[in-house]
C-alpha atoms as a PDB file:
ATOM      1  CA  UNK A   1     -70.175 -24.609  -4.443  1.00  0.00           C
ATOM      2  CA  UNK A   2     -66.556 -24.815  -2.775  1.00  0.00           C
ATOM      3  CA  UNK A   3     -63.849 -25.490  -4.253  1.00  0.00           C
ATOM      4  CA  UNK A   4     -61.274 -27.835  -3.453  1.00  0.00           C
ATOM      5  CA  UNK A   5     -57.162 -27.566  -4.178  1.00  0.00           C
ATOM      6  CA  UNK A   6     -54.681 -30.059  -4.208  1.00  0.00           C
ATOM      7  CA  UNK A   7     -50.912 -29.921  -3.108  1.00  0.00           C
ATOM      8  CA  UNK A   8     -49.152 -30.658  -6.145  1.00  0.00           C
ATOM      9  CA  UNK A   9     -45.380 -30.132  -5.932  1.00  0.00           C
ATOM     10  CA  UNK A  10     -44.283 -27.429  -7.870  1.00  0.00           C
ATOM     11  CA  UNK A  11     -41.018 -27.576  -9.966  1.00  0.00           C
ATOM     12  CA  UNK A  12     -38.867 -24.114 -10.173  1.00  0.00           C
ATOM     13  CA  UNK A  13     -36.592 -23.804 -12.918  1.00  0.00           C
ATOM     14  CA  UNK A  14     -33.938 -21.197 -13.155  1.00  0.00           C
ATOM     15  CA  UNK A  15     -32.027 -20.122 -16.004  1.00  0.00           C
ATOM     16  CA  UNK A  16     -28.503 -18.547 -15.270  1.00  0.00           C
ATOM     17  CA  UNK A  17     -27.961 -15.516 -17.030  1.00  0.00           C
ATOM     18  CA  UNK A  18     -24.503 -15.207 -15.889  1.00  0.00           C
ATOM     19  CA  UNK A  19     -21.949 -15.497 -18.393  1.00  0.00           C
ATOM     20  CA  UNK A  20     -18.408 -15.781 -17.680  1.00  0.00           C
ATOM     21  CA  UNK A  21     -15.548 -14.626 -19.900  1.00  0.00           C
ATOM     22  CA  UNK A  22     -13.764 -17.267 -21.413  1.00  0.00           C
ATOM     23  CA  UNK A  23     -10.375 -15.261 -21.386  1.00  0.00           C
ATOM     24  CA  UNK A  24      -9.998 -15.638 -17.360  1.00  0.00           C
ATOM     25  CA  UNK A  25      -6.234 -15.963 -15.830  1.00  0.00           C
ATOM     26  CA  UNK A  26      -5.314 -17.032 -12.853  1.00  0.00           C
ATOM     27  CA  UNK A  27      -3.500 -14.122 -10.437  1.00  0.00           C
ATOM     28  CA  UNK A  28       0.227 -15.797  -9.882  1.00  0.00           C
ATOM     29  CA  UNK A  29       2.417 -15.692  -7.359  1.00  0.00           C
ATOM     30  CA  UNK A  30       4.981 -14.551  -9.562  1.00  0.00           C
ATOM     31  CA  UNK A  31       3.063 -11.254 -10.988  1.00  0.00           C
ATOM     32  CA  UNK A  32       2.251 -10.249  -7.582  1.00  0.00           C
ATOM     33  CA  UNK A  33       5.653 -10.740  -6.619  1.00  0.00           C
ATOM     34  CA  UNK A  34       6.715  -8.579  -9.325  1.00  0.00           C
ATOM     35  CA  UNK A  35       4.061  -5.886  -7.871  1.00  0.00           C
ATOM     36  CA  UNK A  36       5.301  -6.392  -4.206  1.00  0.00           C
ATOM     37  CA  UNK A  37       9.143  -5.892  -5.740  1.00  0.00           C
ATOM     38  CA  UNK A  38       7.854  -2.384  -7.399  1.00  0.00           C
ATOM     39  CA  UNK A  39       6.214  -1.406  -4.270  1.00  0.00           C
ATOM     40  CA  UNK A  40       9.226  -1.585  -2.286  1.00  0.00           C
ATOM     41  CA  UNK A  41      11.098   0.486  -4.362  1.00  0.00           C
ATOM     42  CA  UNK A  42       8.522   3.235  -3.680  1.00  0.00           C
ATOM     43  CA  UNK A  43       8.855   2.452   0.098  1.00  0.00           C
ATOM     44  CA  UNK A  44      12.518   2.060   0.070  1.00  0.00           C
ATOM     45  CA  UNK A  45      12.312   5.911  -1.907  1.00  0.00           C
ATOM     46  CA  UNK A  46      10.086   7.379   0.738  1.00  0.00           C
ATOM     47  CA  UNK A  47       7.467   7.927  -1.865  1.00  0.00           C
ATOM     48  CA  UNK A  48       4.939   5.517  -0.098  1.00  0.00           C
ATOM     49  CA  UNK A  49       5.364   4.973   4.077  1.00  0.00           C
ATOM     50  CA  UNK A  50       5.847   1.023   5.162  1.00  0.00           C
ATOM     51  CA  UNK A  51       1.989   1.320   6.487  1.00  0.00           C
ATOM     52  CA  UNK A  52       0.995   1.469   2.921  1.00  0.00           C
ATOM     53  CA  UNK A  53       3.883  -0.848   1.720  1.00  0.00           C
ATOM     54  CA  UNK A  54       2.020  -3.301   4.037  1.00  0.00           C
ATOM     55  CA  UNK A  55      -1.206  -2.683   3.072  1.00  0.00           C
ATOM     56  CA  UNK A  56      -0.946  -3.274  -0.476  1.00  0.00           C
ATOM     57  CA  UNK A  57       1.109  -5.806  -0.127  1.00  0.00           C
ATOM     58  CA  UNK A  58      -1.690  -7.944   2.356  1.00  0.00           C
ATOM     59  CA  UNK A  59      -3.984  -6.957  -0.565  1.00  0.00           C
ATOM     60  CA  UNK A  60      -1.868  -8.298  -3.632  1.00  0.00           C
ATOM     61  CA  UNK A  61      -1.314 -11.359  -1.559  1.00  0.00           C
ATOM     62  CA  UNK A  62      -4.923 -12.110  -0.544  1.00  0.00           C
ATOM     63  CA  UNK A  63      -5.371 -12.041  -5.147  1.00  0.00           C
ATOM     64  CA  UNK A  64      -3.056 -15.006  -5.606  1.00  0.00           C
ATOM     65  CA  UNK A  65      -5.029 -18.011  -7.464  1.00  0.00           C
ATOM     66  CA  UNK A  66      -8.100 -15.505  -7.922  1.00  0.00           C
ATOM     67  CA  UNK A  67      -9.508 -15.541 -11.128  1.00  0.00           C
ATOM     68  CA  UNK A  68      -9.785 -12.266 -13.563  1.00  0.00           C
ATOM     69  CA  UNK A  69     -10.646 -11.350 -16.773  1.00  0.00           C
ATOM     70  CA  UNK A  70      -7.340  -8.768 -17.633  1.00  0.00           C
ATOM     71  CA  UNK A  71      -9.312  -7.196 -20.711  1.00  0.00           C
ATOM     72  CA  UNK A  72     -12.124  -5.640 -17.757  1.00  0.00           C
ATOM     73  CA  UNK A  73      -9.393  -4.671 -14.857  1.00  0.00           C
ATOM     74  CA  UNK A  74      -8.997  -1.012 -15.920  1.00  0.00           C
ATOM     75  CA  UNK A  75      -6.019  -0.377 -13.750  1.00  0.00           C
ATOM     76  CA  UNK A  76      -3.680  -2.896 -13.261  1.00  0.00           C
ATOM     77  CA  UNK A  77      -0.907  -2.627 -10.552  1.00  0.00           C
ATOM     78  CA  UNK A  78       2.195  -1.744 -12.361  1.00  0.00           C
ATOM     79  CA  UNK A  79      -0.136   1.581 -13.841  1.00  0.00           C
ATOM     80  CA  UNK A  80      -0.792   2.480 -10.577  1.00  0.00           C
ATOM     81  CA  UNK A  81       2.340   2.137  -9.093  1.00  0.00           C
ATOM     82  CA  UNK A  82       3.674   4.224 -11.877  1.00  0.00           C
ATOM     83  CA  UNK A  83       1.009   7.012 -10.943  1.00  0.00           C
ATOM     84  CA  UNK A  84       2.376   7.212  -8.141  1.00  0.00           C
ATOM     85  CA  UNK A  85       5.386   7.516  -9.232  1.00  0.00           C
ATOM     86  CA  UNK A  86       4.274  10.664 -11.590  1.00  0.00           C
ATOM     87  CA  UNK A  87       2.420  11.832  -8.415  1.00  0.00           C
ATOM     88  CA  UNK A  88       5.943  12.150  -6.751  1.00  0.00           C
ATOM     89  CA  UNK A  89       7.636  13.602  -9.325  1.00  0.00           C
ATOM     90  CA  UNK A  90       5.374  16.480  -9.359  1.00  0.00           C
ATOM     91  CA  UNK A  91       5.586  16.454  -5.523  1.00  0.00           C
ATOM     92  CA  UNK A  92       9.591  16.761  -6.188  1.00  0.00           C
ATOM     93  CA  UNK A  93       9.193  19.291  -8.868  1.00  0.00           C
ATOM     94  CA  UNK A  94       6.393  21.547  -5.722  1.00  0.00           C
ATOM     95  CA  UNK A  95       4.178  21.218  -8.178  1.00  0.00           C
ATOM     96  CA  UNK A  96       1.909  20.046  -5.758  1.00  0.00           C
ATOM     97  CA  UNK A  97       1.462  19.993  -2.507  1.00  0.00           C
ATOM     98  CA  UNK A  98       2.408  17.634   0.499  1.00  0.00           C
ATOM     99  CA  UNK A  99      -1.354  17.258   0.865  1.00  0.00           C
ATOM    100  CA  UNK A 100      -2.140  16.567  -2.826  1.00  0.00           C
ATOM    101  CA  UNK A 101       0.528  14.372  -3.311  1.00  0.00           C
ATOM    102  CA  UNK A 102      -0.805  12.277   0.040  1.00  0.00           C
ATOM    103  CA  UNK A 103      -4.271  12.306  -1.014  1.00  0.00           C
ATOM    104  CA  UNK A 104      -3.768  10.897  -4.655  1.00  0.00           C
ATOM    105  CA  UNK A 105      -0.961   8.986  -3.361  1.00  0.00           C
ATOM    106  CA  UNK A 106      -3.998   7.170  -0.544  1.00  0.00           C
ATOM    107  CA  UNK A 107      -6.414   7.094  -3.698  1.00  0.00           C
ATOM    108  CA  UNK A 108      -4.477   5.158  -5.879  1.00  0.00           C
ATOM    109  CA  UNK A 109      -3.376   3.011  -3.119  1.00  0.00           C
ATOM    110  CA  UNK A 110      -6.810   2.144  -2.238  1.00  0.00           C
ATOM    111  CA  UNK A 111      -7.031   1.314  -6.051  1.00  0.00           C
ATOM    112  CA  UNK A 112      -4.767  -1.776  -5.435  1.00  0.00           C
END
């Protein structure tokens, strides 16, 4: 014998097993505003050069109307900018050095 086959269409069904948070905010313009203000009091100290100003600053402003769940964001920007700020008073104190303080200082910037 032979056998014979049909085309029958075939129907796919997916399922999503994505689940989003019901809890989500909406990044404003004025919170990043508020981060952009507290950034530019490190630049304006010398604890962070204008390059980085900048670059955090492009990043905060690319988050505006983004969506995020605030209980899963494990650093927010006002703790890191006050890391930093930690980071230079140890710096200040020579409790560490010019090249630890840049290298956690680049970390935690990257971190924004």
């Amino acid at each position: 014998g032979y056998y014979r086959y049909y085309n029958r269409p075939v129907v796919v069904t997916t399922q999503s097993t994505t689940t989003y948070p019901a809890n989500l905010v909406t990044i404003t313009a004025e919170s990043v505003a508020e981060d952009i203000v507290a950034l530019n009091r490190l630049m304006t100290r010398g604890v962070i050069s204008e390059k980085d100003f900048e670059r955090a600053k492009k990043t905060l402003l690319n988050r505006i109307g983004m969506s995020m769940n605030p209980d899963a964001q494990e650093a927010t920007t006002e703790y890191l900018i006050g890391q930093i700020e930690t980071l230079h008073q140890m710096h200040s104190r020579q409790l560490i050095t010019d090249r630890e303080f840049k290298k956690q200082k680049n970390k935690l910037l990257a971190m924004i």
